[in-house]
Protein backbone atom coordinates (compact mmCIF):
# COMPACT_ATOMS: atom_id res chain seq x y z
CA UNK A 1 77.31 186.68 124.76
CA UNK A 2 74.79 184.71 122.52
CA UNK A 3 75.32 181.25 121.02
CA UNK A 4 75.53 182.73 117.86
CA UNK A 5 77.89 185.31 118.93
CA UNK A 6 79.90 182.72 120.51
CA UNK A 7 79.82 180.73 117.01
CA UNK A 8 80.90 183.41 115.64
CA UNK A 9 83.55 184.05 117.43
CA UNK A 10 85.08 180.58 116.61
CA UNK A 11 84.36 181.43 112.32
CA UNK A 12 85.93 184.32 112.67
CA UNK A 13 89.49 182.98 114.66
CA UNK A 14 89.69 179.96 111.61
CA UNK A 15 88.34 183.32 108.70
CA UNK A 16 91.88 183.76 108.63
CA UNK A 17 93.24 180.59 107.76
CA UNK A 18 90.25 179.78 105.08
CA UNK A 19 91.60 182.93 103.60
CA UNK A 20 94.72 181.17 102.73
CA UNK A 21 93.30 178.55 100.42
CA UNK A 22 91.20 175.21 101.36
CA UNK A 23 89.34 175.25 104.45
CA UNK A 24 91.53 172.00 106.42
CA UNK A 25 87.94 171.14 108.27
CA UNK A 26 85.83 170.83 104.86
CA UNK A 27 88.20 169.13 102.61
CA UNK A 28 86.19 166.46 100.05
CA UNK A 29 87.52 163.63 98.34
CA UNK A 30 86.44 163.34 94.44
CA UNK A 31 87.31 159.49 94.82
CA UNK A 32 89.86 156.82 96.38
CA UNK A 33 91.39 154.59 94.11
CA UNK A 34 93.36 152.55 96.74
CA UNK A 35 94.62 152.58 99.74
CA UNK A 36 97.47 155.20 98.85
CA UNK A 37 95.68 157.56 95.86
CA UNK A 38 92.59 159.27 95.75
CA UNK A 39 91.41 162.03 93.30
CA UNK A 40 91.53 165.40 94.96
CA UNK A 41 90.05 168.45 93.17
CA UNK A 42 90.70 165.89 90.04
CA UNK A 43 94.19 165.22 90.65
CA UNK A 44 95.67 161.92 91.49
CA UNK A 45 96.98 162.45 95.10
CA UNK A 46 99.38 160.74 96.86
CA UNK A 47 97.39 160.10 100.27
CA UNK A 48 99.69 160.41 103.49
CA UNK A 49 97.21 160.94 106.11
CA UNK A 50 94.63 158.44 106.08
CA UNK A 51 95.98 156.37 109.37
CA UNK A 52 95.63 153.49 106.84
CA UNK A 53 98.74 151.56 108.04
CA UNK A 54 98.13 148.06 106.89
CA UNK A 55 96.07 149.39 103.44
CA UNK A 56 93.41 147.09 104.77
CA UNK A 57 90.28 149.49 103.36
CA UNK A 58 90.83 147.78 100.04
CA UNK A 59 91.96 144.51 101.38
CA UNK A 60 89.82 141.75 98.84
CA UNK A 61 89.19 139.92 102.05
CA UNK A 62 87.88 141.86 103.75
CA UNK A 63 85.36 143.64 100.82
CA UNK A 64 84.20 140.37 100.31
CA UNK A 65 83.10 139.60 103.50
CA UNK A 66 81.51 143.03 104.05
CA UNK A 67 79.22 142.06 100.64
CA UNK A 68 78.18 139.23 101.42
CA UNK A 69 76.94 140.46 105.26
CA UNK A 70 74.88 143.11 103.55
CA UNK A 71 73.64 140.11 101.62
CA UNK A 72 72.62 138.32 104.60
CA UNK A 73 72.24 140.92 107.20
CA UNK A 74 70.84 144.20 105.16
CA UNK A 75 73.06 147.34 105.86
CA UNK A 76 72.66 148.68 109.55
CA UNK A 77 70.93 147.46 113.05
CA UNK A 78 69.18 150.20 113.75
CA UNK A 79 69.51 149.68 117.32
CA UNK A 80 71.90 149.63 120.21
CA UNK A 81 73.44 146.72 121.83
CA UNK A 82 71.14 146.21 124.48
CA UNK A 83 68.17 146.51 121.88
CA UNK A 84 67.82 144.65 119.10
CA UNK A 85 71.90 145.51 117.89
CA UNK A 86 73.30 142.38 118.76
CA UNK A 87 73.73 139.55 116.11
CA UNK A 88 76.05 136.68 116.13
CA UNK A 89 78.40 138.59 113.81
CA UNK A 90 79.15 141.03 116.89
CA UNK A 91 79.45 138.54 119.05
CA UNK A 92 81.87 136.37 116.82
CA UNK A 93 83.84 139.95 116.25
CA UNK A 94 84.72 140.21 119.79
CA UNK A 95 85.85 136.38 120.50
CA UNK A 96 88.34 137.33 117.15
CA UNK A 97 89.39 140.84 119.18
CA UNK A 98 89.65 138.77 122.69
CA UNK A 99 91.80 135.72 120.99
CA UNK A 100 93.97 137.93 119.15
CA UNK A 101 94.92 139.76 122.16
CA UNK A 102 94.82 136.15 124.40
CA UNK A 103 92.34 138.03 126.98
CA UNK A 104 89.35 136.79 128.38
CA UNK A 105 86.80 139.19 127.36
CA UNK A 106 86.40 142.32 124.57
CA UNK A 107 83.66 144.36 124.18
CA UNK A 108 82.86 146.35 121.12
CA UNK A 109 81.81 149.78 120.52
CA UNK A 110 80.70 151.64 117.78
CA UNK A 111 83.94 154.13 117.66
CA UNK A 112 87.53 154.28 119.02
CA UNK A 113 86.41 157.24 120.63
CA UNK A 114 83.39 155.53 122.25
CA UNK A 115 84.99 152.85 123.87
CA UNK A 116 87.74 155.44 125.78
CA UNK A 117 84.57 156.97 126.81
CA UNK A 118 82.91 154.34 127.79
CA UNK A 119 85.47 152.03 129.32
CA UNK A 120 87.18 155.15 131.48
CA UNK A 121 83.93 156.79 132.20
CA UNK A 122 82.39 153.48 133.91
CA UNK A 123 85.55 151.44 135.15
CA UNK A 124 86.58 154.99 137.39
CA UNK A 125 83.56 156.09 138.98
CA UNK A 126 83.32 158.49 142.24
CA UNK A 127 86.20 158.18 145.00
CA UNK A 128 88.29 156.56 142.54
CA UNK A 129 91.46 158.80 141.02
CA UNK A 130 92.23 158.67 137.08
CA UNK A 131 95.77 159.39 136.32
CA UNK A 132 96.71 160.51 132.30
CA UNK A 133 99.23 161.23 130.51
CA UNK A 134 99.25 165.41 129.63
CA UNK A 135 99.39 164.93 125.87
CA UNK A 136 96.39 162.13 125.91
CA UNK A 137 93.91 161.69 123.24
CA UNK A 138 90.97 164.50 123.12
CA UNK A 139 88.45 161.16 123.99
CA UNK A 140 90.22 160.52 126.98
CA UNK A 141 89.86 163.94 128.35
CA UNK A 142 86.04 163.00 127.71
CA UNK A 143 85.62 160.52 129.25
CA UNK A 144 87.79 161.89 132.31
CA UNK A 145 84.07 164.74 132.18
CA UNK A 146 81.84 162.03 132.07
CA UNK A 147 83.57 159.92 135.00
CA UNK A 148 82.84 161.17 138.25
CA UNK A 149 86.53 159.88 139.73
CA UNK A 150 89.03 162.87 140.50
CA UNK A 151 91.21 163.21 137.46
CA UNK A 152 95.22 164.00 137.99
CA UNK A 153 97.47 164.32 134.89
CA UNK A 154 101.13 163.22 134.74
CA UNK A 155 103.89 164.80 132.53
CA UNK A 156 103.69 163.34 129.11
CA UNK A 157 105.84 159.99 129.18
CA UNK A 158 107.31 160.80 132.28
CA UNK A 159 106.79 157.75 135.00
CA UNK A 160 108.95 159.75 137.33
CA UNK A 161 106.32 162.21 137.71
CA UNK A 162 103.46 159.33 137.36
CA UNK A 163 105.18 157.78 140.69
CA UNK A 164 105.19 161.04 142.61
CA UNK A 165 101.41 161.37 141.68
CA UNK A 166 100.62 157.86 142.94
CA UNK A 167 102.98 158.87 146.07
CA UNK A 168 100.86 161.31 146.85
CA UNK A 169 97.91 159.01 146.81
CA UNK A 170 98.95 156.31 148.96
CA UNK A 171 96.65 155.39 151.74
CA UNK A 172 93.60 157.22 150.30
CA UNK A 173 90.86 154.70 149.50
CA UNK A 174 89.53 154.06 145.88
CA UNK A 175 91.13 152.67 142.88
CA UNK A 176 93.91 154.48 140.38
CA UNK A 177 93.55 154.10 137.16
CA UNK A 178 96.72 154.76 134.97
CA UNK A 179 95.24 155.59 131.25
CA UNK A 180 98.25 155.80 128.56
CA UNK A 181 99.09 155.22 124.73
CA UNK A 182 101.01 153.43 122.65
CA UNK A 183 101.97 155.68 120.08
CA UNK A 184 100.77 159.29 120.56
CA UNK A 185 98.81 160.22 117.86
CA UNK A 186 100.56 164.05 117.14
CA UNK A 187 104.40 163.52 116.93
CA UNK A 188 104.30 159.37 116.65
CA UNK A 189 106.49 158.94 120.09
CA UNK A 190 105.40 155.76 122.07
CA UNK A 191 104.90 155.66 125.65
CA UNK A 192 107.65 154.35 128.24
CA UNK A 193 105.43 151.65 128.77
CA UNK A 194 107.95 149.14 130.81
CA UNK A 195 108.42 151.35 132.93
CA UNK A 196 105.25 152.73 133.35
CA UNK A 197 103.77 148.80 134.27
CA UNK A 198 106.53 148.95 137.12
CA UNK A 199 105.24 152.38 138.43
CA UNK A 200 101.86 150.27 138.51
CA UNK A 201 102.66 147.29 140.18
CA UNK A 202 104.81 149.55 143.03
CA UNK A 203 101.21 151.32 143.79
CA UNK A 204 99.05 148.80 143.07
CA UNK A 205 97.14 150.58 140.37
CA UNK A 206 95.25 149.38 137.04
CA UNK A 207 96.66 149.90 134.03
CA UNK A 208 94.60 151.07 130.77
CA UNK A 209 96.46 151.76 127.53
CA UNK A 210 95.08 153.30 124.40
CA UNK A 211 96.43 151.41 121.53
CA UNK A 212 94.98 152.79 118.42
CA UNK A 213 98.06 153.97 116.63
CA UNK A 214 99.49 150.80 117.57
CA UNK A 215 97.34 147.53 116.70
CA UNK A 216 98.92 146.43 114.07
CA UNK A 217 102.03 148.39 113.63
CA UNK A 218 103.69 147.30 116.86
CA UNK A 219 104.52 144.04 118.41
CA UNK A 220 105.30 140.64 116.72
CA UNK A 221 101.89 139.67 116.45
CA UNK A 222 100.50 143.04 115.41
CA UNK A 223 98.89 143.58 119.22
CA UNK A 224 100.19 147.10 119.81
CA UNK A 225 103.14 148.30 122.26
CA UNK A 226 101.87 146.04 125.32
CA UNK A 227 103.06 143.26 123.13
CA UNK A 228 106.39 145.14 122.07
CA UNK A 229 107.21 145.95 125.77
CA UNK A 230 106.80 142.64 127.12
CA UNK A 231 104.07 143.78 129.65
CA UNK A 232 100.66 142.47 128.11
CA UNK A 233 100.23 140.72 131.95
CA UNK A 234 100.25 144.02 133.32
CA UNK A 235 97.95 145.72 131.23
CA UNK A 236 94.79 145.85 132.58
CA UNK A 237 92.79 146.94 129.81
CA UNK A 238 93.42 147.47 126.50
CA UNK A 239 91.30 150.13 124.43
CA UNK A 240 91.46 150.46 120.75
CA UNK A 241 89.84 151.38 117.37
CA UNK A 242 89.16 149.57 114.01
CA UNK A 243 89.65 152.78 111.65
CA UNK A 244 93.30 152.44 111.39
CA UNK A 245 95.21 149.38 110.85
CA UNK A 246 92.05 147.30 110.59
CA UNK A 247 90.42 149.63 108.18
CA UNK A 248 86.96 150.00 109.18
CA UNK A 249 85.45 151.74 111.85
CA UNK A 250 84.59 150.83 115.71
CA UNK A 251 86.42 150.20 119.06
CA UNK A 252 86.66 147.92 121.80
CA UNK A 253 88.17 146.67 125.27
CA UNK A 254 89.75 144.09 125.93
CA UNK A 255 90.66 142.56 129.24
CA UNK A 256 91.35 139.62 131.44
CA UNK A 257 89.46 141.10 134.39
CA UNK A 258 85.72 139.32 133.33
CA UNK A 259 84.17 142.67 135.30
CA UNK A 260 84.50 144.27 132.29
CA UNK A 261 81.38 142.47 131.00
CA UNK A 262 80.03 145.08 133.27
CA UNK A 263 80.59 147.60 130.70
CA UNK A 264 77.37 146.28 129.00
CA UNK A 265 75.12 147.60 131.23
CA UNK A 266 76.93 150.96 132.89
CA UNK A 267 78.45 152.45 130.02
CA UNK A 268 76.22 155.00 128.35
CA UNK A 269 78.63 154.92 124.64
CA UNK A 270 77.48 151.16 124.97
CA UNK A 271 73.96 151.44 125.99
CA UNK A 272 72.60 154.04 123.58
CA UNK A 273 74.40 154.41 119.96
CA UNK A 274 73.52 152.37 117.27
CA UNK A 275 75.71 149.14 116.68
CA UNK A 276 78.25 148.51 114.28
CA UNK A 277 76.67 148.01 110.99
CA UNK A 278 76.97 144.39 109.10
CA UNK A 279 79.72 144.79 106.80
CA UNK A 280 81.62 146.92 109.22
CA UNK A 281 81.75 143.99 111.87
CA UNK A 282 82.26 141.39 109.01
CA UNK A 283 85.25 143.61 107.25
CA UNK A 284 86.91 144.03 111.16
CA UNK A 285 87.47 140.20 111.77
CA UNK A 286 88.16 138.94 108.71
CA UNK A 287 91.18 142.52 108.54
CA UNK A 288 92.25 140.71 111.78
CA UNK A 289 92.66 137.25 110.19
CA UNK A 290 94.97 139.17 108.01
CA UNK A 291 96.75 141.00 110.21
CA UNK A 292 97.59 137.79 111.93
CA UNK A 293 98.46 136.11 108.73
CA UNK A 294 100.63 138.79 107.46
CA UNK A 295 103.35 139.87 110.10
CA UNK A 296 105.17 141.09 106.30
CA UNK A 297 102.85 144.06 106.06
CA UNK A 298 104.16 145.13 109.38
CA UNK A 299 107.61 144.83 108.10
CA UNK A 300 106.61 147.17 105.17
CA UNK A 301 105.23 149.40 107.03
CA UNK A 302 108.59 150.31 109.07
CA UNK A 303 110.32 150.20 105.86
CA UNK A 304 108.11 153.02 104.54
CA UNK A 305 108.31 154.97 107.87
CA UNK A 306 111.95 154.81 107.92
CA UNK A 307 112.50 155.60 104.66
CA UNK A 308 110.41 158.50 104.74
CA UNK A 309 111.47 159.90 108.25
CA UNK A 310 114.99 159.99 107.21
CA UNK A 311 114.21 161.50 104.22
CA UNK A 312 112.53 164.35 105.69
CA UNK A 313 115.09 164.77 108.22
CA UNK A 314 118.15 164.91 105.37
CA UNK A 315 116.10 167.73 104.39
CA UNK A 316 116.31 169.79 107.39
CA UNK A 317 112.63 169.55 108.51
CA UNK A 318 112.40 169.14 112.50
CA UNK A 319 110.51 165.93 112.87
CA UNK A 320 108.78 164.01 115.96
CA UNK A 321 110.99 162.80 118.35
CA UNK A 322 111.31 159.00 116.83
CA UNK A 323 110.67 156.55 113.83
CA UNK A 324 107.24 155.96 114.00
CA UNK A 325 104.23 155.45 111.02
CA UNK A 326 102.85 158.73 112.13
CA UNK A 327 105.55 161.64 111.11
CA UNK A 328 105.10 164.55 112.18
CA UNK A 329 106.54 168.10 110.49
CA UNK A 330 106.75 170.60 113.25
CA UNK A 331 106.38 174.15 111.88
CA UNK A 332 106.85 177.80 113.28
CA UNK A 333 102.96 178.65 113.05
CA UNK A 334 99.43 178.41 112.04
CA UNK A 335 99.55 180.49 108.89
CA UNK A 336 102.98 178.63 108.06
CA UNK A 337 100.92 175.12 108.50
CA UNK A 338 98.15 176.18 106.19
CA UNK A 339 99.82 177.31 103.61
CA UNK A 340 102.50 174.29 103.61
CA UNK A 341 99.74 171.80 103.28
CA UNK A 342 97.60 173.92 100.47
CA UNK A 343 101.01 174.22 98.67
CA UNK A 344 101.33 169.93 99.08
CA UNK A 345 97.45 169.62 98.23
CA UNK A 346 98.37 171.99 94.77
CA UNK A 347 101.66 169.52 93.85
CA UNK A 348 99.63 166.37 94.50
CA UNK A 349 100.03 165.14 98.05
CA UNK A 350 97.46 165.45 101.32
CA UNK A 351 98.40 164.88 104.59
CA UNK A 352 96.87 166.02 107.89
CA UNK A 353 97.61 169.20 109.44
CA UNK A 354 97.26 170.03 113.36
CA UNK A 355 97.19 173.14 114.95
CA UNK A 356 96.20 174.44 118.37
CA UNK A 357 94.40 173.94 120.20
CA UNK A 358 94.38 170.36 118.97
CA UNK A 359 98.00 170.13 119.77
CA UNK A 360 100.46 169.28 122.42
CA UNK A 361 102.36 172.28 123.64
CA UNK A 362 100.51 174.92 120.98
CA UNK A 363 102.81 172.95 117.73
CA UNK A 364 101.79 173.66 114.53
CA UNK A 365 102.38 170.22 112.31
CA UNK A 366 102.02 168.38 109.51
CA UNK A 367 101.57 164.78 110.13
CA UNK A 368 101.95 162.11 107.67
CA UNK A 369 100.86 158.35 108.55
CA UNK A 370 102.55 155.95 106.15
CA UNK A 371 100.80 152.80 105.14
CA UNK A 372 102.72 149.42 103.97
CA UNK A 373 100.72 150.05 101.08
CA UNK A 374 102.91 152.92 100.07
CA UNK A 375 105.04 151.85 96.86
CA UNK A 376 108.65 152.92 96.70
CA UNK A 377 107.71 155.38 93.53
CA UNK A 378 105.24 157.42 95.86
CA UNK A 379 107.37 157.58 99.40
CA UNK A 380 109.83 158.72 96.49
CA UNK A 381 107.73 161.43 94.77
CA UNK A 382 106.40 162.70 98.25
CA UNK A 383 109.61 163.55 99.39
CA UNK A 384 110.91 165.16 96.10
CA UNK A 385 107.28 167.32 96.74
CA UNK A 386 107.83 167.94 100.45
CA UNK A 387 111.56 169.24 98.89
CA UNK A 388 110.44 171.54 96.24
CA UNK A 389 107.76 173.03 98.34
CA UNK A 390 110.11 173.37 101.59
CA UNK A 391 112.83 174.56 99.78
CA UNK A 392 109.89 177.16 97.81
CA UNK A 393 108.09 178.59 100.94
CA UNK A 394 112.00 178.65 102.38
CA UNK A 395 111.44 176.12 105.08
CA UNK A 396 114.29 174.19 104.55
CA UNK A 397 117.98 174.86 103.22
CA UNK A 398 117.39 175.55 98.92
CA UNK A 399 121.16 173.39 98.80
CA UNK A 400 119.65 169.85 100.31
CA UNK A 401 116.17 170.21 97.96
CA UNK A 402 118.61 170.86 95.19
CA UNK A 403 120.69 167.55 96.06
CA UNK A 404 117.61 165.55 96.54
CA UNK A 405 116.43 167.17 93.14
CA UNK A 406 119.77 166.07 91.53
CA UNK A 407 119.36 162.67 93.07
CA UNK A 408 116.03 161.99 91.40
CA UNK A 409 117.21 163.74 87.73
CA UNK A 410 120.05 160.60 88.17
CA UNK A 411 117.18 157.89 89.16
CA UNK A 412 115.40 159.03 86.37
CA UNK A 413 118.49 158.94 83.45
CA UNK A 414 118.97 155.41 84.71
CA UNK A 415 115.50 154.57 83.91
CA UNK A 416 115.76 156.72 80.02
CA UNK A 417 118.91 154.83 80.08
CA UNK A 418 118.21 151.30 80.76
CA UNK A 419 118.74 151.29 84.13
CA UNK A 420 115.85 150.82 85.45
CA UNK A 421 112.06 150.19 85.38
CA UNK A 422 109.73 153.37 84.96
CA UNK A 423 107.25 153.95 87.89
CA UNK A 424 103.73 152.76 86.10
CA UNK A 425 100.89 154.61 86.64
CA UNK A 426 98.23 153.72 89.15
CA UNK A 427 94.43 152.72 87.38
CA UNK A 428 91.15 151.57 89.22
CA UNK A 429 91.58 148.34 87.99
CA UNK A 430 95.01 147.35 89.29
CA UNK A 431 95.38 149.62 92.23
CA UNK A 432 94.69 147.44 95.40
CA UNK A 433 96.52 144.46 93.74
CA UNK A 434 99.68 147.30 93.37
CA UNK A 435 99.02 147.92 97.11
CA UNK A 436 98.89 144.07 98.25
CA UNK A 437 101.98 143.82 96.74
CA UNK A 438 103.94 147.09 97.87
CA UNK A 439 105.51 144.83 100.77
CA UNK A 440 107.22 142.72 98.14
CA UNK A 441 108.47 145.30 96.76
């Protein structure tokens, strides 16, 4: 079989799904007016998959200090960090990333994605075993390619079967490395991370953990599930990614163990992509200044993802097995998946949709990730939408879509009434000071 017959082959598996409306690879944004509404086809959308947690893309802060780098700096480096892509910004990013997370060391790539496959692919090398989690991230499969260690998956969360693996290996020379994440990135469950630090220290393996989903949303200070757990000293090596919570783009790794300076001249990610440009570098520590500052966002941000996820599940939609910013809608099938989210795109909401072979155990979802950002009035008016449709394409009961419907008729006589204050209408002008605000609310 040709390439192109092999190309073709993949077009013709996804015709079907194009056939029922947008194509979910292709989909193009007219504008984003905040961190929570963009212009979609020219409607105002409620956005609900944008891994935006802390709204920090429109943070003033952090624009501001992205400006004036370009000022000073021009836009990009064109050149790697071993070239000529090293200025004192990058350098002054990753003290902020190692302080934050009270480790020695950090070391910044230019993706999330790059630094898994950099930090796995160089810290594991030959005669060394990696052990991961079934349901990890597609870059840590990657970088499991790239390294030349001998890779052994564990069932997902499960440090029972983790500790039978390591059984196995006790005796044989080489390092384990045990790579995990905080909250997996599909149905929003977070790792059994206690308990996977024992299963560590009982073998005497390292410990890497993923925490992209996490930084920022978990822990007291914001530093992801290592924090939450109470097992930072055991971790290793932290991994994460700027184009979430801190609203930018990049990744790093952090860790106590100064070796990982090492990274700098082994790992390929490192050594030949472009660096970080300017304003992306600038924008990063000044978002984690003010995720330090602002443990309230946080706060927020569970309100919104508990306020949602038991909204959805009142409805009757089977949801992700716990509260978590990502929510995840499982559904009975690919064509069921596509058309959902076209029907959510046509009544003014976008959220992400996942189907195999992107997905844990072949699920068909739709996953929302809820920001603090998120204002009552839109965690409100996406559920009535996730009702109508649901209850429309028969995916939940017609009776709970009709209470909820009834429920938001009342809200809204109260406001004709008197009773309330009318949800005002998001412009340009006043949309990221309505999102700074939203955790007042």
């Amino acid at each position: 079989m040709s390439i192109e017959d092999k190309v073709m082959a993949v077009e013709k598996a996804f015709g079907a799904l194009k056939a029922l409306g947008r194509d979910p690879t292709r989909l193009e944004f007219d504008e984003v007016i905040s961190p929570t509404e963009a212009t979609l086809e020219g409607r105002r959308t409620i956005l609900l998959g944008t891994n935006n947690y802390l709204g920090m893309t429109f943070d003033a802060d952090c624009v501001a200090e992205a400006k004036a780098a370009i000022d000073r700096f021009g836009t990009g480096t064109t050149g790697s960090r071993i070239a000529n892509g090293t200025y004192e910004l990058h350098k002054s990013l990753e003290r902020r990333v190692a302080d934050f997370y009270g480790k020695k060391c950090a070391v910044v790539f230019s993706t999330g994605y790059a630094a898994n496959l950099g930090a796995i692919s160089a810290l594991a090398q030959r005669g060394d075993y990696l052990l991961i989690d079934a349901d990890s991230h597609a870059s840590i499969y990657d970088a499991c390619r790239l390294s030349d260690a001998e890779v052994i998956r564990f069932r997902h969360n499960n440090p029972d079967d983790l500790a039978k693996k390591l059984a196995r290996l006790k005796g044989k020379p080489g390092d384990k490395l045990i790579v995990t994440e905080g909250i997996y990135s599909m149905l929003g469950d977070t790792a059994p991370l206690a308990e996977i630090a024992a299963v560590k220290r009982e073998y005497g393996a390292y410990l890497m953990v993923d925490e992209a989903h996490s930084l920022g949303t978990l822990g007291e200070k914001g530093r992801g599930l290592c924090e939450q757990a109470g097992v930072e000293a055991d971790c290793d090596y932290i991994v994460g990614t700027f184009s979430k919570s801190v609203g930018t783009v990049g990744g790093f790794c952090v860790s106590d163990h100064e070796g990982v300076e090492i990274l700098r001249s082994i790992s390929r990610p490192y050594m030949f992509t472009a660096s970080l440009p300017p304003a992306v570098i600038a924008a990063a520590r000044q978002s984690f200044d003010q995720i330090e500052a602002n443990p309230q966002l946080r706060e927020q941000l569970w309100r919104n993802a508990r306020t949602f996820y038991d909204g959805l599940e009142a409805l009757g939609f089977e949801l992700g097995p716990e509260v978590s910013p990502v929510v995840a809608v499982k559904l009975s099938g690919k064509e069921v998946a596509v058309r959902f989210w076209n029907a959510l795109i046509e009544a003014g909401v976008y959220t992400n949709i996942a189907i195999p072979p992107s997905t844990p155990g072949a699920l068909s979802l739709l996953r929302s990730s809820i920001s603090a950002a998120h204002s009552r009035e839109q965690i409100a008016t996406a559920l009535d939408i996730f009702a109508q449709v649901g209850a429309e394409m028969e995916l939940i009961p017609a009776s709970k879509a009709d209470r909820r419907r009834l429920a938001a008729a009342q809200g809204a006589l109260r406001i004709v009434t008197g009773g309330g204050s009318p949800a005002r209408p998001i412009d340009k002008q006043k949309a990221h000071t309505e999102a700074k605000t939203a955790a007042e609310r």
